[in-house]
C-alpha atoms as a PDB file:
ATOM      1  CA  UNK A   1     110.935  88.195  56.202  1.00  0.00           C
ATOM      2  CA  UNK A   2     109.238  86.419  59.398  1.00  0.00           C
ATOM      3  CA  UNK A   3     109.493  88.709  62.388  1.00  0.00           C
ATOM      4  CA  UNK A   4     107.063  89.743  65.020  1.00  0.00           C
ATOM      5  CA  UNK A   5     108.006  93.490  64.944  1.00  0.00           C
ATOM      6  CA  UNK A   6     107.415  93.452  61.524  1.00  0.00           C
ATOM      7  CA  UNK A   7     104.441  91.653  61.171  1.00  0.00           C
ATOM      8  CA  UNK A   8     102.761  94.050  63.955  1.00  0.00           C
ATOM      9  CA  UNK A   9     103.616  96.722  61.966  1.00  0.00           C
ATOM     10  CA  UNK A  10     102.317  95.281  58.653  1.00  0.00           C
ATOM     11  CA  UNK A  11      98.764  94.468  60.579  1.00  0.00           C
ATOM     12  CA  UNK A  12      98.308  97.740  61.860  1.00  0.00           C
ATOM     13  CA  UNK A  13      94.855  98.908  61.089  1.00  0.00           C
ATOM     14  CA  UNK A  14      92.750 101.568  62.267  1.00  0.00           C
ATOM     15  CA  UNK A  15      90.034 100.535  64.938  1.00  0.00           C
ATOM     16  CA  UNK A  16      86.743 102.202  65.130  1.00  0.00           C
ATOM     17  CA  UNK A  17      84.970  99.320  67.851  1.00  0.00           C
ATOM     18  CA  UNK A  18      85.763  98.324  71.066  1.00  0.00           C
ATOM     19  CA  UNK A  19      85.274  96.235  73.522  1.00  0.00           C
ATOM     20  CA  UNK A  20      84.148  97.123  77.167  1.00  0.00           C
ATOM     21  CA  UNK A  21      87.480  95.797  78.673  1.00  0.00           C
ATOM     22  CA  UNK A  22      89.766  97.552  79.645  1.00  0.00           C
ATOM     23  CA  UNK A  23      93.369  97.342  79.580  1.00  0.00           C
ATOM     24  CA  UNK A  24      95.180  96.824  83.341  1.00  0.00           C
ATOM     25  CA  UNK A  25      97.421  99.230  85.038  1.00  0.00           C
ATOM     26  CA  UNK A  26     100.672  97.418  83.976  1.00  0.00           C
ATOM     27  CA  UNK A  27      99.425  97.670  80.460  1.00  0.00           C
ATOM     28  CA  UNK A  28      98.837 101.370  79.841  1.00  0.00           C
ATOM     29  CA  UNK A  29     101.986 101.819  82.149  1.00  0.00           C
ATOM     30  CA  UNK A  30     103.714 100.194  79.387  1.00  0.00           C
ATOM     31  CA  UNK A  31     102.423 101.289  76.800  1.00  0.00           C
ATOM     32  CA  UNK A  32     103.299 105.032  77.782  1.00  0.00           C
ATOM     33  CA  UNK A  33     106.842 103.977  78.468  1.00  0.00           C
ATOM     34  CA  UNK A  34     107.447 101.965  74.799  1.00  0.00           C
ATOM     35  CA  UNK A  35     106.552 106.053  73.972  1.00  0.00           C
ATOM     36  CA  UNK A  36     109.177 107.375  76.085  1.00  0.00           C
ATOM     37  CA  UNK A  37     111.446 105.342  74.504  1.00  0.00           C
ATOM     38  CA  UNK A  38     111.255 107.107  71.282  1.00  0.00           C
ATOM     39  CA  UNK A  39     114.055 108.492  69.737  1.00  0.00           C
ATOM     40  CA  UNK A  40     113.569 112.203  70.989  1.00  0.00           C
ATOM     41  CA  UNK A  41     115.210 115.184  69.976  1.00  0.00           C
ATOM     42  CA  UNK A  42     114.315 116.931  72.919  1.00  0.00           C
ATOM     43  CA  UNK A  43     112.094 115.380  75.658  1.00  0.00           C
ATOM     44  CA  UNK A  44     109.154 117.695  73.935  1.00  0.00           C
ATOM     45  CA  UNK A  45     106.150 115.525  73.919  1.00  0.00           C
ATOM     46  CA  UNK A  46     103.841 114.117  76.816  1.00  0.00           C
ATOM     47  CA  UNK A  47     100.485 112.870  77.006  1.00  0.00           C
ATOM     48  CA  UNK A  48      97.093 113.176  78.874  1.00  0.00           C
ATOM     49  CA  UNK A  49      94.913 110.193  79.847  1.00  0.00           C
ATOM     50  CA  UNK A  50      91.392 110.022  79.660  1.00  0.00           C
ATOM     51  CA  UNK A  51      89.259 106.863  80.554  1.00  0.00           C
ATOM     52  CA  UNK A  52      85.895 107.921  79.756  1.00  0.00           C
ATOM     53  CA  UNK A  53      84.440 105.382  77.551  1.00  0.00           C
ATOM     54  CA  UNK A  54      81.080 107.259  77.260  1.00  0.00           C
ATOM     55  CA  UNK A  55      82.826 109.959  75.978  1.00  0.00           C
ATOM     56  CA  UNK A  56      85.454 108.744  74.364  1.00  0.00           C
ATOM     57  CA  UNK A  57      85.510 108.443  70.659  1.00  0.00           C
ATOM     58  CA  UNK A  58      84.028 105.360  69.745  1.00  0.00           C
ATOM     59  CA  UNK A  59      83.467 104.297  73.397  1.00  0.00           C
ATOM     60  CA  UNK A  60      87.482 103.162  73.309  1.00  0.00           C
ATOM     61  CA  UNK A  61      88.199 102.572  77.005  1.00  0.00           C
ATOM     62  CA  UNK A  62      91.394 104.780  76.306  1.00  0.00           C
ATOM     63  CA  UNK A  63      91.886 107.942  75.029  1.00  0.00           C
ATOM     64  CA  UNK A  64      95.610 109.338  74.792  1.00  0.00           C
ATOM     65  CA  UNK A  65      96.271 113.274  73.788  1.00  0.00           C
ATOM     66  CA  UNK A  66      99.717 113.966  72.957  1.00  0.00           C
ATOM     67  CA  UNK A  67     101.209 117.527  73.569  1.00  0.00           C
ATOM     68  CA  UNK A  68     103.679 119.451  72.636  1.00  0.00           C
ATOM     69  CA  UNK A  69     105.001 120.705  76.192  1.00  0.00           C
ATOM     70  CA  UNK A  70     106.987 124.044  76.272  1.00  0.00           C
ATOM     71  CA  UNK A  71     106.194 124.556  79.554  1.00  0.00           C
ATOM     72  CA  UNK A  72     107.991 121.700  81.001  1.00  0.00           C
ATOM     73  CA  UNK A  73     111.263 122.358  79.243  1.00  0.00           C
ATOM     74  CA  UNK A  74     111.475 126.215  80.005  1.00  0.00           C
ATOM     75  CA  UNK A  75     111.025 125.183  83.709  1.00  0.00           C
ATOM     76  CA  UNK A  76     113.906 122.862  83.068  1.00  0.00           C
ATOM     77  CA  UNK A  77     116.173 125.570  81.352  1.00  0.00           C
ATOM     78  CA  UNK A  78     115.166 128.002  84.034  1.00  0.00           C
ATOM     79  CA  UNK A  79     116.565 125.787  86.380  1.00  0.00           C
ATOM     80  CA  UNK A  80     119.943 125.899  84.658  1.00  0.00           C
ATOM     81  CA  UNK A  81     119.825 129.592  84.529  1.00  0.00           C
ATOM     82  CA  UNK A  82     119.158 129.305  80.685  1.00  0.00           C
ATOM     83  CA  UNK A  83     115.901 131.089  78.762  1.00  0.00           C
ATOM     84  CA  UNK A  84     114.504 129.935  75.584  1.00  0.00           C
ATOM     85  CA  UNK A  85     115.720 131.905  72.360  1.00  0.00           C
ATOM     86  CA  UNK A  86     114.810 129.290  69.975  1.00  0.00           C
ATOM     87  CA  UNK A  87     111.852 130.458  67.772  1.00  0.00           C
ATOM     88  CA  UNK A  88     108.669 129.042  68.663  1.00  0.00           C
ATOM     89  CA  UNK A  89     108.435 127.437  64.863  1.00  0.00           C
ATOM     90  CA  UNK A  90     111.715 125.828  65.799  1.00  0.00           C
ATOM     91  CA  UNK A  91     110.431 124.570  69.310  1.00  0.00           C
ATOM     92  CA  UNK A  92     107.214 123.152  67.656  1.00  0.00           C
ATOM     93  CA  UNK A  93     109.011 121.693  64.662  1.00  0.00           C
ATOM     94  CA  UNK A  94     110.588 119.499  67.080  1.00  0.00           C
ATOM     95  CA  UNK A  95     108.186 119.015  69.312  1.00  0.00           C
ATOM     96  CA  UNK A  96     105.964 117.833  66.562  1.00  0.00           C
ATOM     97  CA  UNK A  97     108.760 115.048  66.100  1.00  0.00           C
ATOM     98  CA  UNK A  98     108.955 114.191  69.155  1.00  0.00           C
ATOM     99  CA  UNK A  99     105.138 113.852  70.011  1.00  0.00           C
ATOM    100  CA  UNK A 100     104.722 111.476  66.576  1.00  0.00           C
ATOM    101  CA  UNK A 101     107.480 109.506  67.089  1.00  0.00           C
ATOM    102  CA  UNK A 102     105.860 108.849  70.919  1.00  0.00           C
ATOM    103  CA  UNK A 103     102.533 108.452  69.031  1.00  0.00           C
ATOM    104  CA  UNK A 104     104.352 105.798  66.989  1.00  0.00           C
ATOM    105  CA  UNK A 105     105.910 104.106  69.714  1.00  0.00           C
ATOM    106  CA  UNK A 106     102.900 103.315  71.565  1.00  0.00           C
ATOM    107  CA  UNK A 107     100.775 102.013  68.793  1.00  0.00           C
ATOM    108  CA  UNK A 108     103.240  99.317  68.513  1.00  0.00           C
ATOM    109  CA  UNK A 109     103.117  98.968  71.459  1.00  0.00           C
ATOM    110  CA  UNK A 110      99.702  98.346  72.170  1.00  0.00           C
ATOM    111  CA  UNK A 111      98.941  96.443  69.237  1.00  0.00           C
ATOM    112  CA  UNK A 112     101.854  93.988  70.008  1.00  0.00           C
ATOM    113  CA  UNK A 113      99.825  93.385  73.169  1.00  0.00           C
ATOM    114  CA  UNK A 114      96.684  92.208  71.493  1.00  0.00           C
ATOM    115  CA  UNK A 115      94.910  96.040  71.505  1.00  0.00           C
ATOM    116  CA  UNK A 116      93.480  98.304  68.356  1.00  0.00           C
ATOM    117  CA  UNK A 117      94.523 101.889  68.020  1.00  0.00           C
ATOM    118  CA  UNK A 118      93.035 104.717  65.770  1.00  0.00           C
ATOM    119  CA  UNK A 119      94.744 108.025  65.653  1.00  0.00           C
ATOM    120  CA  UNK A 120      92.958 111.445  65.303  1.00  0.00           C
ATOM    121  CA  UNK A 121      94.741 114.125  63.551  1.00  0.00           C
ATOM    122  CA  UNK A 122      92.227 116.556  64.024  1.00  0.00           C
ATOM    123  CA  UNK A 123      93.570 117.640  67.072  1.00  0.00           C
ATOM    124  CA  UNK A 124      95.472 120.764  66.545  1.00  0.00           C
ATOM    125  CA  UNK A 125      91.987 122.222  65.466  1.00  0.00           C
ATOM    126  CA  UNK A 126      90.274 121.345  68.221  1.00  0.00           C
ATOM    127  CA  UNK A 127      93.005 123.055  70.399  1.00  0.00           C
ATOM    128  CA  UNK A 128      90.900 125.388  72.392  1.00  0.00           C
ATOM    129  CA  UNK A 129      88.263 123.158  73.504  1.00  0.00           C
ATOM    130  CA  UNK A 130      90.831 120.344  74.687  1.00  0.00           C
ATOM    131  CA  UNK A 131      92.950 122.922  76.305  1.00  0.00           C
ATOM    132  CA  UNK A 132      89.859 123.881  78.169  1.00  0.00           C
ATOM    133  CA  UNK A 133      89.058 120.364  78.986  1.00  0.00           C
ATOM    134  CA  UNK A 134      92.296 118.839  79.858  1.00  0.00           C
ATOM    135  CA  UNK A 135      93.052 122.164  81.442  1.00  0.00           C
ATOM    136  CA  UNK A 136      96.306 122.444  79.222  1.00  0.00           C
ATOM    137  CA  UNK A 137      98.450 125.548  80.333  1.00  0.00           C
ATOM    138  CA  UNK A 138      99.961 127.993  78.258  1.00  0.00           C
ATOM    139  CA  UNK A 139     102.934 126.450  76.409  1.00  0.00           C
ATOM    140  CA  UNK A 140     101.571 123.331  75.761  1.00  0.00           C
ATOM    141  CA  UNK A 141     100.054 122.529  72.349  1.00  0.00           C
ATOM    142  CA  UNK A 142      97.920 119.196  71.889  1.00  0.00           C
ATOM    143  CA  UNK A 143      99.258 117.404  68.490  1.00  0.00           C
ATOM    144  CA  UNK A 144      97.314 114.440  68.018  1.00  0.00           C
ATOM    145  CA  UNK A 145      94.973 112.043  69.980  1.00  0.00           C
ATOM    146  CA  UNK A 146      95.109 108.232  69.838  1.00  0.00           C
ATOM    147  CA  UNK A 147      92.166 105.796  71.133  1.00  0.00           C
ATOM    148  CA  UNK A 148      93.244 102.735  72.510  1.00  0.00           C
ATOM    149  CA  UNK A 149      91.395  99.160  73.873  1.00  0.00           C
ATOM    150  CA  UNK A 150      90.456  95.524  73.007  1.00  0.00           C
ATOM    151  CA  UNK A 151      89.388  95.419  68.927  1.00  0.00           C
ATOM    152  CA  UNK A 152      85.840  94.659  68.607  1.00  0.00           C
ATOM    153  CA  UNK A 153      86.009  94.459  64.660  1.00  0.00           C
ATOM    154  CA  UNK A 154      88.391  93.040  62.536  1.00  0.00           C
ATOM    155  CA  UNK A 155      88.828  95.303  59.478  1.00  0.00           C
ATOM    156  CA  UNK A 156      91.265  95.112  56.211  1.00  0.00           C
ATOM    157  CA  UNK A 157      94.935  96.895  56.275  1.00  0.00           C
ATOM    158  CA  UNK A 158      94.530  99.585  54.012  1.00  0.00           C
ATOM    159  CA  UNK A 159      96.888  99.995  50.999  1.00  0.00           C
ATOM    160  CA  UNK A 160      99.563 102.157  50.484  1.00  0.00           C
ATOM    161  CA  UNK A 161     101.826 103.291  48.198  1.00  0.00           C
ATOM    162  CA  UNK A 162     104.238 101.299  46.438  1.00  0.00           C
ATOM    163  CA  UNK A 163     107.738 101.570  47.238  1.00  0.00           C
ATOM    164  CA  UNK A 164     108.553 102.755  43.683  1.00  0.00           C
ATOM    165  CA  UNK A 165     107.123 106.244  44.263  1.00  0.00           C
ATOM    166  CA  UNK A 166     107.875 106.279  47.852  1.00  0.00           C
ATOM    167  CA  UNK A 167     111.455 105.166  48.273  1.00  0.00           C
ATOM    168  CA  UNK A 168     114.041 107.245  46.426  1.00  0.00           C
ATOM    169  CA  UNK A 169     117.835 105.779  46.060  1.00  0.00           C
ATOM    170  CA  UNK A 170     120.719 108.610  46.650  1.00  0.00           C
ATOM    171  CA  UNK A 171     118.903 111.093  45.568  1.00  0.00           C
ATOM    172  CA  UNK A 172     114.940 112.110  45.006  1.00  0.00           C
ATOM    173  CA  UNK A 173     113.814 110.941  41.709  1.00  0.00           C
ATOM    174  CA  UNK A 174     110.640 112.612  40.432  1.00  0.00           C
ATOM    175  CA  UNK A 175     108.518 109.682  39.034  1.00  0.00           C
ATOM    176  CA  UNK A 176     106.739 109.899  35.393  1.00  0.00           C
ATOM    177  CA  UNK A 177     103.283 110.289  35.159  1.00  0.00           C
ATOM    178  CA  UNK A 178     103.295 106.181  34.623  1.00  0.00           C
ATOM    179  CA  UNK A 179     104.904 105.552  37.721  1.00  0.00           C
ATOM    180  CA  UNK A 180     102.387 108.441  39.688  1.00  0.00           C
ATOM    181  CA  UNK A 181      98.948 106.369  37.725  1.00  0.00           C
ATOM    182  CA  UNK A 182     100.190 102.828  38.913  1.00  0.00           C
ATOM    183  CA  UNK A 183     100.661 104.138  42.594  1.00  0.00           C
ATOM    184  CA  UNK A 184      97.118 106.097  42.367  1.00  0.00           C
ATOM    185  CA  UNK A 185      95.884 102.734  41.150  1.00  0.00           C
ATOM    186  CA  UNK A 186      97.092 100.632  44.007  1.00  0.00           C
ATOM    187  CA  UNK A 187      95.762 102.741  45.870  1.00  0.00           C
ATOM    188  CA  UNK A 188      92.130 103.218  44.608  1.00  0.00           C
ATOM    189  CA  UNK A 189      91.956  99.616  43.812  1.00  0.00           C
ATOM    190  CA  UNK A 190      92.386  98.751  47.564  1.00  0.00           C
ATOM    191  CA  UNK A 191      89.799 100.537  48.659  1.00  0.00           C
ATOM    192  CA  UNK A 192      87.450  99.654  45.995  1.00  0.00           C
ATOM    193  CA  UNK A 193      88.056  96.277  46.559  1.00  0.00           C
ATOM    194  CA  UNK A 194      87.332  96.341  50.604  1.00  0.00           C
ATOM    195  CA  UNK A 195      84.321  98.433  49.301  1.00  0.00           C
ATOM    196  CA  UNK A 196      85.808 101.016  52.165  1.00  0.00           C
ATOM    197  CA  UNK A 197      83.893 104.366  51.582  1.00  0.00           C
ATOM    198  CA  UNK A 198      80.510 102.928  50.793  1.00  0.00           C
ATOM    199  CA  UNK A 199      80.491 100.624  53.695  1.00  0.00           C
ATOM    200  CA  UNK A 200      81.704 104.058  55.831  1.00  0.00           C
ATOM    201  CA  UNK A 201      79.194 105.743  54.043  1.00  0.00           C
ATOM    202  CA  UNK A 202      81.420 108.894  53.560  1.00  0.00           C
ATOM    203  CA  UNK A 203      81.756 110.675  50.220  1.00  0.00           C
ATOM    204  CA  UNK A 204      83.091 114.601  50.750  1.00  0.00           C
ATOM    205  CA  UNK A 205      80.897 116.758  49.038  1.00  0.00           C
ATOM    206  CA  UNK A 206      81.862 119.164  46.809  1.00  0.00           C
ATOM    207  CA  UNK A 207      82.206 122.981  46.964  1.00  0.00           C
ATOM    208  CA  UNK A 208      79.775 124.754  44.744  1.00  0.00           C
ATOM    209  CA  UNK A 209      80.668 124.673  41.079  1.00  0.00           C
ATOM    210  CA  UNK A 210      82.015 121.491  40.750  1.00  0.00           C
ATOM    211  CA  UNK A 211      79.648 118.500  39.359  1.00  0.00           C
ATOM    212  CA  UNK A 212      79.884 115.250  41.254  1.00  0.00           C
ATOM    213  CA  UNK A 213      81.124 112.421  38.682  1.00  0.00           C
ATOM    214  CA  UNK A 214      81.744 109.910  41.594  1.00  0.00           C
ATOM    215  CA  UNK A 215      79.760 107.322  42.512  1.00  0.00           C
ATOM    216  CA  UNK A 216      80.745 104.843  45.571  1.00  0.00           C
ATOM    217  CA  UNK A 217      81.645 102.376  42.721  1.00  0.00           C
ATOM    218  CA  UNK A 218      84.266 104.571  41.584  1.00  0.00           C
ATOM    219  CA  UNK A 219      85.068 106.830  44.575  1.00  0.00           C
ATOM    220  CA  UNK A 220      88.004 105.791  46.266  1.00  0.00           C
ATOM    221  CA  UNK A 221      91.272 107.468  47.960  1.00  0.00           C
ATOM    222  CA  UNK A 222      93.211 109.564  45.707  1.00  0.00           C
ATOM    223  CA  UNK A 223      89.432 111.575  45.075  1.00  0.00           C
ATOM    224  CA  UNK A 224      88.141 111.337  48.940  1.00  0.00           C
ATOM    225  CA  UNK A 225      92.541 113.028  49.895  1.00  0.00           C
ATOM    226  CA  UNK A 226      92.114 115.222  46.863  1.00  0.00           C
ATOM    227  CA  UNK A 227      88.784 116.486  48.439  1.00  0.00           C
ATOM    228  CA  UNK A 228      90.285 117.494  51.297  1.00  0.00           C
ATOM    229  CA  UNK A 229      93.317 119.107  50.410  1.00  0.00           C
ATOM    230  CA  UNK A 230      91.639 120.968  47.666  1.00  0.00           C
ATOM    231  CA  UNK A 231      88.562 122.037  49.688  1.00  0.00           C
ATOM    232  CA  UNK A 232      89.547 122.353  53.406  1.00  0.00           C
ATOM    233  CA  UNK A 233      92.008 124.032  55.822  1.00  0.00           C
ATOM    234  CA  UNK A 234      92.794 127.010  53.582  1.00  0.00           C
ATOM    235  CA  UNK A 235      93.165 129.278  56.429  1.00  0.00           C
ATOM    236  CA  UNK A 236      96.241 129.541  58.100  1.00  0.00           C
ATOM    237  CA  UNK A 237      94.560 131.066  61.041  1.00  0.00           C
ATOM    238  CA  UNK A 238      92.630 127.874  61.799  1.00  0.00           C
ATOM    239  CA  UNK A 239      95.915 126.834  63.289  1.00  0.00           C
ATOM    240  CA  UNK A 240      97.779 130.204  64.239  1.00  0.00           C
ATOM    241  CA  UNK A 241      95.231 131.116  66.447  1.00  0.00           C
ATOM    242  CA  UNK A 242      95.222 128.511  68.727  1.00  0.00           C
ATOM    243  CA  UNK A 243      98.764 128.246  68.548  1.00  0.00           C
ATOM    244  CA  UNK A 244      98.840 131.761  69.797  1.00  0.00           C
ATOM    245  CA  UNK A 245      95.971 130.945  72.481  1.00  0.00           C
ATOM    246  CA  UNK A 246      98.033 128.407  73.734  1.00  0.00           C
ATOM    247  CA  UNK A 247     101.168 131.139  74.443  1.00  0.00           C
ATOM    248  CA  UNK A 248     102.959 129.973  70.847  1.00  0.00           C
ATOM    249  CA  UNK A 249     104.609 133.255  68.940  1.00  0.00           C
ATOM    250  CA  UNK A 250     103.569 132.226  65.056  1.00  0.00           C
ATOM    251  CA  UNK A 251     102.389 133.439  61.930  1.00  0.00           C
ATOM    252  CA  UNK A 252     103.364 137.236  62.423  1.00  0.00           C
ATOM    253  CA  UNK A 253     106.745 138.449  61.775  1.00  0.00           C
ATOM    254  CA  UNK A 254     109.109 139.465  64.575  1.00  0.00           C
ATOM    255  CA  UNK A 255     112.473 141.142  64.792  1.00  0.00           C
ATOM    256  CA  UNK A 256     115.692 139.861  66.718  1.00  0.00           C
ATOM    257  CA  UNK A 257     114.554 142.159  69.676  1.00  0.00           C
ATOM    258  CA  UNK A 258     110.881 140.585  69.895  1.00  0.00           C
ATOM    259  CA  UNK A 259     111.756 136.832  69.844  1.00  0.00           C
ATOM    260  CA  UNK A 260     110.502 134.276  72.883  1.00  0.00           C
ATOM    261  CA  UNK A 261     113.097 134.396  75.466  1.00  0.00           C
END
């Protein structure tokens, strides 16, 4: 099916090289609002701008952080002579929509205007040192980060999975072990094929007590997202903790008489 939405989504690729240019005013303007124009739940999400291409990741000329923002909206319901009673995991459930589907907005946007985009999810982890940095206040909550300029390289799109695991008719329908090999294979074959770990040079190692069978002619996706979720992040704290820096009530149990609000 020809259409240029669709065939700017079906390029998108992750950009890791930039050029020096940067994008005007009127483009970053517009980028932001194609964001805004995401289908919100609650007006949740907002995002700083930094334009320090020395520092930036991968010298991109732009480098957007998008937030949760709390703050903002209790001001608002202040205002209206309202308080927030709302659980905090509520609140960030939503906001967590509503700062993805921004994140999503303006990578189509941008790449529909002739830039490359790479998101970093690692940005909930890094919490306390952005917060310091972008001087975030309490009750806002940085969700993920997304570089932005001019592509300087031209990679592959990366596969994914086919729609016969992924799309599920009236009701969910657990595939067969058949169905979950072909999709692991589509997968793995991808990769292997743009030879996309060994030209990145990244292979996770392994924890103590497991022997490495992998070499980069057989190491491809479903090992290198296996590695992670079966070696990393197994602390909840790692993410309650700045959550609580940042003025966020999780991860300990409260009763109706200790809730936010």
């Amino acid at each position: 099916m020809n259409n240029p939405t669709l065939e700017t989504l079906a390029a998108h690729r992750s950009i890791r090289r930039y050029t020096a240019a940067a994008p005007s005013e009127d483009v970053v303007e517009a980028i932001v609002r194609a964001g805004q124009q995401a289908p919100f739940s609650g007006q949740l999400a907002d995002v700083v701008l930094e334009r320090d291409a020395q520092h930036n990741p991968w010298n991109a000329p732009l480098l957007f952080t998008l937030c949760i923002d709390m703050a903002r909206m209790e001001r608002v319901m202040a205002k209206r002579n309202w308080s927030v009673v709302a659980s905090d995991l509520s609140m960030l459930w939503f906001g967590i929509q509503d700062a993805s589907l921004m994140a999503q907005n303006m990578i189509v946007a941008a790449e529909s205007l002739g830039l490359g985009t790479c998101l970093l999810g690692a940005a909930p982890f890094m919490a306390k040192a952005l917060a310091k940095r972008l001087r975030l206040p309490q009750r806002v909550f940085p969700v993920v980060q997304m570089t932005v300029g001019y592509p300087d390289e031209a990679p592959a799109t990366r596969p994914r999975y086919p729609l016969d695991v992924a799309l599920h008719e009236g009701r969910y329908r657990v595939p067969d072990d058949e169905a979950i090999e072909r999709a692991m294979s589509v997968m793995d074959d991808g990769y292997l094929a743009q030879d996309y770990y060994r030209e990145a040079g990244v292979m996770i190692p392994l924890a103590e007590g497991r022997e490495e069978t992998f070499t980069y002619d057989t190491y491809s996706w479903t090992e290198h997202i296996s590695r992670k979720w079966g070696q990393w992040m197994a602390d909840p704290r790692e993410l309650t903790e700045p959550l609580r820096e940042q003025g966020f009530r999780v991860g300990i149990d409260l009763d109706s008489s200790d809730r936010q609000g």
